[in-house]
C-alpha atoms as a PDB file:
ATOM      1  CA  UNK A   1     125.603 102.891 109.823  1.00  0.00           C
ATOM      2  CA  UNK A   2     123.766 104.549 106.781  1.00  0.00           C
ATOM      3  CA  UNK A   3     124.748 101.739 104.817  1.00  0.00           C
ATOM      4  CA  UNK A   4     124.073  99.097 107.423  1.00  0.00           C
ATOM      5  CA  UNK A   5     120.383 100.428 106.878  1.00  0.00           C
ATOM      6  CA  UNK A   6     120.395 100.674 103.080  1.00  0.00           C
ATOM      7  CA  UNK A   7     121.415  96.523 102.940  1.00  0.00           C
ATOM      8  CA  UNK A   8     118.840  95.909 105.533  1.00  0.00           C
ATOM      9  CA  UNK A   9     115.721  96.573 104.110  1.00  0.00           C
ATOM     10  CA  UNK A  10     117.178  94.192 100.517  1.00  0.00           C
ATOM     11  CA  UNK A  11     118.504  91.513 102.565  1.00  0.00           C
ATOM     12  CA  UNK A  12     115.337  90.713 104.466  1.00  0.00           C
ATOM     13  CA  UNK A  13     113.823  90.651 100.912  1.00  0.00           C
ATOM     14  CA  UNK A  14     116.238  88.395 100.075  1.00  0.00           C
ATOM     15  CA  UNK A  15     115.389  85.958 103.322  1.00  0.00           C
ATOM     16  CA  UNK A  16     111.688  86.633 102.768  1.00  0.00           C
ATOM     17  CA  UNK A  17     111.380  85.683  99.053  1.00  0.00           C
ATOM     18  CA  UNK A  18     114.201  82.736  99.443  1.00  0.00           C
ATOM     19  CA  UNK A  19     112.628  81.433 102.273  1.00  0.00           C
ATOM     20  CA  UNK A  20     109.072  81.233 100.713  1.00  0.00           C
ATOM     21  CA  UNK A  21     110.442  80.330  97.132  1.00  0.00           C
ATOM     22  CA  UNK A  22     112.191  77.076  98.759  1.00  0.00           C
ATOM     23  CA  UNK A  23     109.272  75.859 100.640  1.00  0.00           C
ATOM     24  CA  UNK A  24     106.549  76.374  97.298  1.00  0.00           C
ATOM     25  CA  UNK A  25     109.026  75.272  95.154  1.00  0.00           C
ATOM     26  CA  UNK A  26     109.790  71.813  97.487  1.00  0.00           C
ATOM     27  CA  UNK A  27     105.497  71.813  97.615  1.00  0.00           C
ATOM     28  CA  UNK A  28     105.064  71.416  94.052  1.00  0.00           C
ATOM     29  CA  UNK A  29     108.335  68.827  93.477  1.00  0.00           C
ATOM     30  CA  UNK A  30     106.235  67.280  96.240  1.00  0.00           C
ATOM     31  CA  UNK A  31     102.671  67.291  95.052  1.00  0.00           C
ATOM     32  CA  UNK A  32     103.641  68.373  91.134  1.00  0.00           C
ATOM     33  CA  UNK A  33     100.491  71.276  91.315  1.00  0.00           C
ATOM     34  CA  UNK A  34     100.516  73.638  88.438  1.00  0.00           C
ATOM     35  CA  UNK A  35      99.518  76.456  90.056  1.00  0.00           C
ATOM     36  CA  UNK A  36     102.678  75.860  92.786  1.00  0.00           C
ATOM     37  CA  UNK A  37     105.030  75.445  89.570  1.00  0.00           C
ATOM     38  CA  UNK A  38     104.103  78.915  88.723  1.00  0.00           C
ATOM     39  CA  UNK A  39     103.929  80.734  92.023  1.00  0.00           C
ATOM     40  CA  UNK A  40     107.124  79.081  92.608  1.00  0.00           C
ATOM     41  CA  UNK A  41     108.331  80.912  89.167  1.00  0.00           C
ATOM     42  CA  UNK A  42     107.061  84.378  90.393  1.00  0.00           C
ATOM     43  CA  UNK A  43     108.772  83.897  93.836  1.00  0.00           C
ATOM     44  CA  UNK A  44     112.321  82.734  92.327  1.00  0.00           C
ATOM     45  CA  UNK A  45     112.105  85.713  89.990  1.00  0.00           C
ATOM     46  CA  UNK A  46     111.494  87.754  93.275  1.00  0.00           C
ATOM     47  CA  UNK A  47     114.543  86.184  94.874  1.00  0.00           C
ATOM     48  CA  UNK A  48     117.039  86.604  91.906  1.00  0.00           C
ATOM     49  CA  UNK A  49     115.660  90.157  91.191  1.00  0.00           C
ATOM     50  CA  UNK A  50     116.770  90.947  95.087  1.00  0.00           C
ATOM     51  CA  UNK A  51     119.874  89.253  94.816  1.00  0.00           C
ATOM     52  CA  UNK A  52     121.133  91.068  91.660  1.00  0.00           C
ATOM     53  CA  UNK A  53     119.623  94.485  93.271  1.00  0.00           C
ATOM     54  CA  UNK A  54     121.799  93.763  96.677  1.00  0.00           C
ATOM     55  CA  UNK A  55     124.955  92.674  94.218  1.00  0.00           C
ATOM     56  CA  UNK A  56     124.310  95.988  92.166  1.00  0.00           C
ATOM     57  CA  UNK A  57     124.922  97.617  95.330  1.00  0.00           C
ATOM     58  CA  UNK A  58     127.878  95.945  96.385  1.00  0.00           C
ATOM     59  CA  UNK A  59     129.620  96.072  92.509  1.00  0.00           C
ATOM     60  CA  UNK A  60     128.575  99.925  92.616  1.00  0.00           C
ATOM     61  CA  UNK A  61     125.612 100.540  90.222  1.00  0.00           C
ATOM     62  CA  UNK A  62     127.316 102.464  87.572  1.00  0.00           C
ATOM     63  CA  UNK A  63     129.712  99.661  86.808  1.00  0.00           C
ATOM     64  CA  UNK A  64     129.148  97.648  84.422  1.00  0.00           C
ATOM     65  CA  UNK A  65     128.112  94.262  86.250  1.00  0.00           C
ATOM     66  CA  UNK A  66     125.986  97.266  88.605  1.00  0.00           C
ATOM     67  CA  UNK A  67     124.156  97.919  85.095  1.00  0.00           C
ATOM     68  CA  UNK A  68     123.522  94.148  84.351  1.00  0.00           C
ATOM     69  CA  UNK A  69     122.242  93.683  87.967  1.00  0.00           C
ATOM     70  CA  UNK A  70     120.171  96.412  87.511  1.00  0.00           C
ATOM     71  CA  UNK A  71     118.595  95.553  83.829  1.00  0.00           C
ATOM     72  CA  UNK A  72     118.124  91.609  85.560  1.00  0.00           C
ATOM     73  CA  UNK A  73     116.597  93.462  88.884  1.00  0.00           C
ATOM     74  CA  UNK A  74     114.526  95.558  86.981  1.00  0.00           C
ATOM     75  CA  UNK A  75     113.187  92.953  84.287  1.00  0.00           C
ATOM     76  CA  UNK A  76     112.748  90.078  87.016  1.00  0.00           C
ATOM     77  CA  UNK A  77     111.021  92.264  90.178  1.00  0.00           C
ATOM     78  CA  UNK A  78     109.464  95.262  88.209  1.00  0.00           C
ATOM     79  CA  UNK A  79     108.254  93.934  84.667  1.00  0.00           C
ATOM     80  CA  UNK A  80     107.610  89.700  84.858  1.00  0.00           C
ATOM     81  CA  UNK A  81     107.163  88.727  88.540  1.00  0.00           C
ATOM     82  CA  UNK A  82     103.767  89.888  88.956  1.00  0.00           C
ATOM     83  CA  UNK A  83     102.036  88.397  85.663  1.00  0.00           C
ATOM     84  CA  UNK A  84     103.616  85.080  86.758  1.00  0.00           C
ATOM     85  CA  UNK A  85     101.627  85.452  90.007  1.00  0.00           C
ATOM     86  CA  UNK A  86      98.784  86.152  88.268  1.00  0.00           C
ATOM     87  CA  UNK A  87      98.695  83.011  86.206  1.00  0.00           C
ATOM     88  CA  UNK A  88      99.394  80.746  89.323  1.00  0.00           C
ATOM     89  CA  UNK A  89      96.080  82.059  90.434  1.00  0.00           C
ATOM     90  CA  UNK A  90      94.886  81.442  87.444  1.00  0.00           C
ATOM     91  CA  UNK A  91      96.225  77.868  87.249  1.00  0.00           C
ATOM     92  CA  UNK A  92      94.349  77.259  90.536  1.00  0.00           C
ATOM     93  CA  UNK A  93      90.321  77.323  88.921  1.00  0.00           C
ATOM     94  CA  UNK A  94      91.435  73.892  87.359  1.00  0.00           C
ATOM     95  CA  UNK A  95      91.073  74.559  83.709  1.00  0.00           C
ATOM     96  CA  UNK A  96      93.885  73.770  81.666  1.00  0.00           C
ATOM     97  CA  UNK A  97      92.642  75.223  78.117  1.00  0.00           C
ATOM     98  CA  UNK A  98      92.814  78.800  79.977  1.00  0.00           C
ATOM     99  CA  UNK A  99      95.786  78.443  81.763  1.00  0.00           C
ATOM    100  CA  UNK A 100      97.888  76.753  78.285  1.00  0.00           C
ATOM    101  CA  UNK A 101      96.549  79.867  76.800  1.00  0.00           C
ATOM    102  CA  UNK A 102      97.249  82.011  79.361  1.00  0.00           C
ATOM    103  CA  UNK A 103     100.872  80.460  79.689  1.00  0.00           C
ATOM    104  CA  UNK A 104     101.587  80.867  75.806  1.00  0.00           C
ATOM    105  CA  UNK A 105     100.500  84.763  76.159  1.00  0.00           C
ATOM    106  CA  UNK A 106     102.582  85.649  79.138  1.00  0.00           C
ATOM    107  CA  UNK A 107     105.641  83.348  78.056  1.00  0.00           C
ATOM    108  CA  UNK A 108     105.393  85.725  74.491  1.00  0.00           C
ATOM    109  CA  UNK A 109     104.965  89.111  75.979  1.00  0.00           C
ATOM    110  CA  UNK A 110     107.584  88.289  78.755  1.00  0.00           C
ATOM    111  CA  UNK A 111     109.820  88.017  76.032  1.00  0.00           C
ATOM    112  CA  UNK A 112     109.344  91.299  74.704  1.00  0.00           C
ATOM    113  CA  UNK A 113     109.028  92.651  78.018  1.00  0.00           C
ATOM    114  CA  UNK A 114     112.931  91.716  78.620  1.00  0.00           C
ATOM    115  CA  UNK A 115     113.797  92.529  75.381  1.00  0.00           C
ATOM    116  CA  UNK A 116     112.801  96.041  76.498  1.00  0.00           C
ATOM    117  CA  UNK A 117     114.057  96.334  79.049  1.00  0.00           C
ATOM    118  CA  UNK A 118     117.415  95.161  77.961  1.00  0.00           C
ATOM    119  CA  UNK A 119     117.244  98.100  75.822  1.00  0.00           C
ATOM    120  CA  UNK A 120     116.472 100.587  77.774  1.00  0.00           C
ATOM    121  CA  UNK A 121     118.552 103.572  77.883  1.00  0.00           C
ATOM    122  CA  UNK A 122     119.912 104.419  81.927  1.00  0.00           C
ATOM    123  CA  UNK A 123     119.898 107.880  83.499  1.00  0.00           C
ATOM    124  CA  UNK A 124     123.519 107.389  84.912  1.00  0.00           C
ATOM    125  CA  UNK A 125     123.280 109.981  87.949  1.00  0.00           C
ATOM    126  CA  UNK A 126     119.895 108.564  89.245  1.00  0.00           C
ATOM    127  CA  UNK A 127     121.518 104.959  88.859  1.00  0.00           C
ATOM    128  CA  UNK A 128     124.172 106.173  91.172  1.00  0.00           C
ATOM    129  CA  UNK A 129     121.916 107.506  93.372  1.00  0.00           C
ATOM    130  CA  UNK A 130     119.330 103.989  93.981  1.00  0.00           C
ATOM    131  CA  UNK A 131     120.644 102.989  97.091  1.00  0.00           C
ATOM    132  CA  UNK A 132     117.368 101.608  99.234  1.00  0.00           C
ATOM    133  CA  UNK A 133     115.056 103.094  96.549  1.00  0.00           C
ATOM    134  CA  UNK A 134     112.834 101.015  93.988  1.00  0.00           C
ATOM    135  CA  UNK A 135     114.829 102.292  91.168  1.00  0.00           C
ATOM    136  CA  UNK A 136     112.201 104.077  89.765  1.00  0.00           C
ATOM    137  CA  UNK A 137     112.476 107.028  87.139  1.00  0.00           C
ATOM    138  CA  UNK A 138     115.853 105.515  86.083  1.00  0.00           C
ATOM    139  CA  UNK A 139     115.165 104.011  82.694  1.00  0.00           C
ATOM    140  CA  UNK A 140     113.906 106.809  80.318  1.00  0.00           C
ATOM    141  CA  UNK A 141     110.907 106.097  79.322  1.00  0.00           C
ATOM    142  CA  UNK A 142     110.283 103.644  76.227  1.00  0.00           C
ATOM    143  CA  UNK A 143     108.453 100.639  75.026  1.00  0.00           C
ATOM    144  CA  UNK A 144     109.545  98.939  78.281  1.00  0.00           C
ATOM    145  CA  UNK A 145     106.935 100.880  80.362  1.00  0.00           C
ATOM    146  CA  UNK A 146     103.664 100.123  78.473  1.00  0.00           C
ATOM    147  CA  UNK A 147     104.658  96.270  79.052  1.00  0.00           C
ATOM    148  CA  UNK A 148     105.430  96.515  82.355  1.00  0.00           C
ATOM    149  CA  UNK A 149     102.515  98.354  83.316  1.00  0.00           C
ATOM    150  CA  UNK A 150     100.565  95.894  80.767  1.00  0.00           C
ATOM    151  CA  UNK A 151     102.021  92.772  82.745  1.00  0.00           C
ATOM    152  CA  UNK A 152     101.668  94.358  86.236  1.00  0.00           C
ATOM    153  CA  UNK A 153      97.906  94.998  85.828  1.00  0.00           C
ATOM    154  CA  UNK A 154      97.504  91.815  83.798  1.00  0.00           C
ATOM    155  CA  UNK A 155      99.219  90.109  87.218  1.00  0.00           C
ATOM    156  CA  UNK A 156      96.901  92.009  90.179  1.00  0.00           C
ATOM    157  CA  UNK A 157      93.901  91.834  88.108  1.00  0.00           C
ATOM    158  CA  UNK A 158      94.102  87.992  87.657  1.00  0.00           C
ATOM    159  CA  UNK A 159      95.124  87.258  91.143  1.00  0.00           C
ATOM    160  CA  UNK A 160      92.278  89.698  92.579  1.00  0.00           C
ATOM    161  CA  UNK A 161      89.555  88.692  89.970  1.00  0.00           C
ATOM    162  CA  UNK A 162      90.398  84.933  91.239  1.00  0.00           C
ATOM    163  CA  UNK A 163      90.541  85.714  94.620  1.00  0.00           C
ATOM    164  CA  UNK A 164      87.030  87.244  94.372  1.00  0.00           C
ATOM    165  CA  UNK A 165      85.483  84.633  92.147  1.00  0.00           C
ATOM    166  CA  UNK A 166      86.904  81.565  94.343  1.00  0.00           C
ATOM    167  CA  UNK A 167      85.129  83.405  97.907  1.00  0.00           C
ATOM    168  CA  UNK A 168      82.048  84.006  96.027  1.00  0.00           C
ATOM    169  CA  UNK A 169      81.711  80.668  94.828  1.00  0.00           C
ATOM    170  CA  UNK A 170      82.813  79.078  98.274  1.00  0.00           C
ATOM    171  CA  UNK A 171      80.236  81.396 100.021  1.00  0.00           C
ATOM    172  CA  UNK A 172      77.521  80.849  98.274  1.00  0.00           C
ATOM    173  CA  UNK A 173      77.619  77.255  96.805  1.00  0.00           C
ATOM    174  CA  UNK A 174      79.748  75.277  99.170  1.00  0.00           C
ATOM    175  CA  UNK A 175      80.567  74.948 102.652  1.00  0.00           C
ATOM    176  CA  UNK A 176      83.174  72.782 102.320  1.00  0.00           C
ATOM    177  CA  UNK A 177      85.477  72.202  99.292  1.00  0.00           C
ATOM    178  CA  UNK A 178      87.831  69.037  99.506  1.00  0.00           C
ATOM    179  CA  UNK A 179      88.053  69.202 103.153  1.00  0.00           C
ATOM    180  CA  UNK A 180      88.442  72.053 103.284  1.00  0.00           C
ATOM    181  CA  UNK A 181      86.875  75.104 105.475  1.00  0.00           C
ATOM    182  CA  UNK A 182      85.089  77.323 103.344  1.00  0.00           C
ATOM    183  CA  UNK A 183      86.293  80.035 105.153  1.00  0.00           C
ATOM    184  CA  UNK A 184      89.656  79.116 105.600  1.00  0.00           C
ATOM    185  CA  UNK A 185      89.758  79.336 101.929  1.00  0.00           C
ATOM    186  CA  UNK A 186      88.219  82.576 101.386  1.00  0.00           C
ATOM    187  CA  UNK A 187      90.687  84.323 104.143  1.00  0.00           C
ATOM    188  CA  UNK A 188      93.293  82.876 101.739  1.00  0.00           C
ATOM    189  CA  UNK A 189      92.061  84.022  99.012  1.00  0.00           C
ATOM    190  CA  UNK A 190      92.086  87.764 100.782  1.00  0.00           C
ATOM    191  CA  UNK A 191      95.345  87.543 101.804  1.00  0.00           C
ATOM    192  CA  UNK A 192      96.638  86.378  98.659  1.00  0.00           C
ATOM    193  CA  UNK A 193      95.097  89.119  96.903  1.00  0.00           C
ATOM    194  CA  UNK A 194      95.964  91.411  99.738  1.00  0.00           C
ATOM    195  CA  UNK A 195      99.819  90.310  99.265  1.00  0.00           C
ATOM    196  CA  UNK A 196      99.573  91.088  95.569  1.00  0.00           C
ATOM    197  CA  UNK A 197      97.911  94.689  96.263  1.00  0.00           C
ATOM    198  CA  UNK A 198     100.740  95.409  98.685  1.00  0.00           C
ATOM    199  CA  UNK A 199     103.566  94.654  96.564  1.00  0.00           C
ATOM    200  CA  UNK A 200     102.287  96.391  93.442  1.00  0.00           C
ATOM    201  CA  UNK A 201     101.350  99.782  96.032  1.00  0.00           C
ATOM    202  CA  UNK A 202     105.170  99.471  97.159  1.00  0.00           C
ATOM    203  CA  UNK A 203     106.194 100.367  93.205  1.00  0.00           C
ATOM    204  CA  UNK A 204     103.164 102.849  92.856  1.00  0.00           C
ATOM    205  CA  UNK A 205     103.817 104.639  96.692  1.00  0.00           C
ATOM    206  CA  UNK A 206     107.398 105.202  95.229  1.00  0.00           C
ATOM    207  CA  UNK A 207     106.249 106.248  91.623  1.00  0.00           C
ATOM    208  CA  UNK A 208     103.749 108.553  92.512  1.00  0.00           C
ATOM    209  CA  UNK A 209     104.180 109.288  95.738  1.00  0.00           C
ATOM    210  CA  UNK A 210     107.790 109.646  95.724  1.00  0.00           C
ATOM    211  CA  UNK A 211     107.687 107.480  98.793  1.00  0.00           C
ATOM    212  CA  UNK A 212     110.927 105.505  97.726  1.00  0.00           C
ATOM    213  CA  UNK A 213     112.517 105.035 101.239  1.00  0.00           C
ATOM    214  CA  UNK A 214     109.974 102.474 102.304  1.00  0.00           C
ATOM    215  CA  UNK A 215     109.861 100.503  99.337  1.00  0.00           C
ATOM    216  CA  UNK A 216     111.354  97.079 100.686  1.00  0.00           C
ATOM    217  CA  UNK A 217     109.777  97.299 103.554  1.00  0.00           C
ATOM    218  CA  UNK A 218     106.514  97.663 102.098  1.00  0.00           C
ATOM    219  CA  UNK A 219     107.538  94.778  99.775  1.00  0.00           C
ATOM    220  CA  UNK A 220     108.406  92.802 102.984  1.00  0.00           C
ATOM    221  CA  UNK A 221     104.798  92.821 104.796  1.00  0.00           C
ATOM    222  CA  UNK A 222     103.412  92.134 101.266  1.00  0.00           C
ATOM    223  CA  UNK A 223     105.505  88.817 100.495  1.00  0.00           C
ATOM    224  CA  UNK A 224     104.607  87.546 104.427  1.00  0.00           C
ATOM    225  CA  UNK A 225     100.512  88.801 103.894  1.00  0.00           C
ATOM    226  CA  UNK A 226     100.871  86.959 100.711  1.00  0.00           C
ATOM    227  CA  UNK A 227     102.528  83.224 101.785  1.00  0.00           C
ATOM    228  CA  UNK A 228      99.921  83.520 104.871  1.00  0.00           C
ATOM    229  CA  UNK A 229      97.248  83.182 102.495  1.00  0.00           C
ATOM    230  CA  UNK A 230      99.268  80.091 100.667  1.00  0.00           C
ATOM    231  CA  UNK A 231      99.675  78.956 103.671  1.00  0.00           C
ATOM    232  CA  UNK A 232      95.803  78.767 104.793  1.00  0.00           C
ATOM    233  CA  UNK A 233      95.103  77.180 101.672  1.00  0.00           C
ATOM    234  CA  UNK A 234      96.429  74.206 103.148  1.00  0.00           C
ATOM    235  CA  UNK A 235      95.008  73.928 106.381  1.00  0.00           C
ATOM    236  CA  UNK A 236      92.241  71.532 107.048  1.00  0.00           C
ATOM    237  CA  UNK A 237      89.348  71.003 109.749  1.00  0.00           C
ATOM    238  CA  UNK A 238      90.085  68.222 112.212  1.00  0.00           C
ATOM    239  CA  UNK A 239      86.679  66.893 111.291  1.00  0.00           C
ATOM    240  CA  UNK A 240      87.733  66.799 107.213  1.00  0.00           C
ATOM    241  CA  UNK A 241      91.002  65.446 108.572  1.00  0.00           C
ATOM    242  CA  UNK A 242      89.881  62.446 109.672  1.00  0.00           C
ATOM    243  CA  UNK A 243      86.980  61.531 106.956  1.00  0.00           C
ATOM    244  CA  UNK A 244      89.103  62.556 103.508  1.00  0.00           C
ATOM    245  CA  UNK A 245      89.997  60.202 101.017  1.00  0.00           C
ATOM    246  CA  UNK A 246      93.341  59.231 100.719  1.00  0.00           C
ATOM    247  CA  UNK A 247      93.232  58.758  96.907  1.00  0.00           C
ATOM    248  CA  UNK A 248      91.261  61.921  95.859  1.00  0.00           C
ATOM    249  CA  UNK A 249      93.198  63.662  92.897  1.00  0.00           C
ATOM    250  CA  UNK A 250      91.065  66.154  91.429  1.00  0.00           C
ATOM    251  CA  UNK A 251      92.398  70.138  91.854  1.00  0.00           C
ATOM    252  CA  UNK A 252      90.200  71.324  94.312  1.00  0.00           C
ATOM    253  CA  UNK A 253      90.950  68.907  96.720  1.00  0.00           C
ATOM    254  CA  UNK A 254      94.835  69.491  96.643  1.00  0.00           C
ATOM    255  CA  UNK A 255      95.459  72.145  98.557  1.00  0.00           C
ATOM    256  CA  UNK A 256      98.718  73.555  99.170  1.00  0.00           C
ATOM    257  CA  UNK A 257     100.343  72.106 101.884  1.00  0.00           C
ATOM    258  CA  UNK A 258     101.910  74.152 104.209  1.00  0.00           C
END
């Protein structure tokens, strides 16, 4: 039974982030959106991370496909997934110069961030021990954390700095933008950011907190907060609905549909 619970918590990950990775990755093959190309990045990362933590598990995590899984779950989840969020918000204000740059930045420091990681050194006994925990305090400490923590607060910073700037604009300046309820948006923006702020206080709970038990679970409610504010983004008035232009191309008035 104690292991029936351990898989639990993963394996809903693994529906949750599979689940919403398929539909925002069929959205942008759809509608070819940069910002969905790079949200659907972040998610897939999400869903491979959990599938190589859950295969860890199964290989035991002191074997030596456990300690590939692990290096892949840690680099994936912990280190990139969250930057890669970060510029899909980004990629949503519509300006290409600052999302190229953006891209080049994060594609360059992702690279070292694996590289680190890679090279970690493991503390065998906690490794052994990470059964439904985060997996935190297991790599010694090293280059690895300053560009994780660097690429975690590069990720919630962009998606909350976004997320404020688009419902400050919206409130103030527009009622509605490409059909789309002004307020509708700005609850999406809130639970986007709200997603984001939920998944990185799952890492820092079990960090600081030592509150490692409830780590996937916490991870869980973020994902779902998170794809109901991608979700919103696509829903329309019944009045804007009717009256929108069918050949309209410009960012703001492609929302995400759901």
């Amino acid at each position: 039974m104690n292991t029936v619970l351990l898989f639990a918590s993963p394996v809903i990950n693994v529906l949750v982030t599979g689940i919403f990775a398929g539909m925002i990755t069929r959205q942008y093959l759809r509608r070819r959106r940069v910002y969905q190309l790079y949200w659907s990045i972040a998610l897939l990362m999400a869903f491979a991370a959990t599938i190589a933590y859950v295969v860890m598990m199964l290989a035991q995590p002191t074997s030596s496909l456990g300690i590939l899984c692990f290096r892949i779950y840690y680099t994936l989840g912990a280190a990139l997934m969250p930057s890669w969020l970060g510029l899909g918000s980004i990629a949503l204000l519509g300006k290409p110069m600052l999302t190229r740059s953006c891209l080049m930045f994060l594609s360059f420091l992702s690279v070292i961030a694996t590289a680190f990681t890679f090279d970690g050194s493991i503390d065998m006994q906690k490794l052994s021990q990470i059964a439904g925990t985060p997996g935190t305090g297991i790599l010694h400490p090293g280059p690895w954390l300053v560009t994780t923590i660097l690429l975690n607060t590069l990720g919630v910073v962009a998606i909350a700095g976004v997320a404020l700037y688009s419902g400050l604009k919206l409130v103030r300046k527009q009622s509605q933008v490409g059909g789309l309820q002004s307020l509708n948006l700005l609850w999406a923006n809130v639970l986007i950011m709200a997603g984001a702020l939920i998944d990185a206080a799952a890492g820092t709970l079990a960090r600081v907190l030592g509150l490692q038990s409830t780590f996937w679970i916490i991870m869980a409610l973020g994902w779902i907060v998170f794809f109901a504010g991608v979700l919103l983004t696509g829903r329309r008035s019944k009045k804007s609905q009717a009256a929108a232009p069918p050949a309209d191309t410009s960012p703001q008035s492609q929302p995400i549909a759901p």
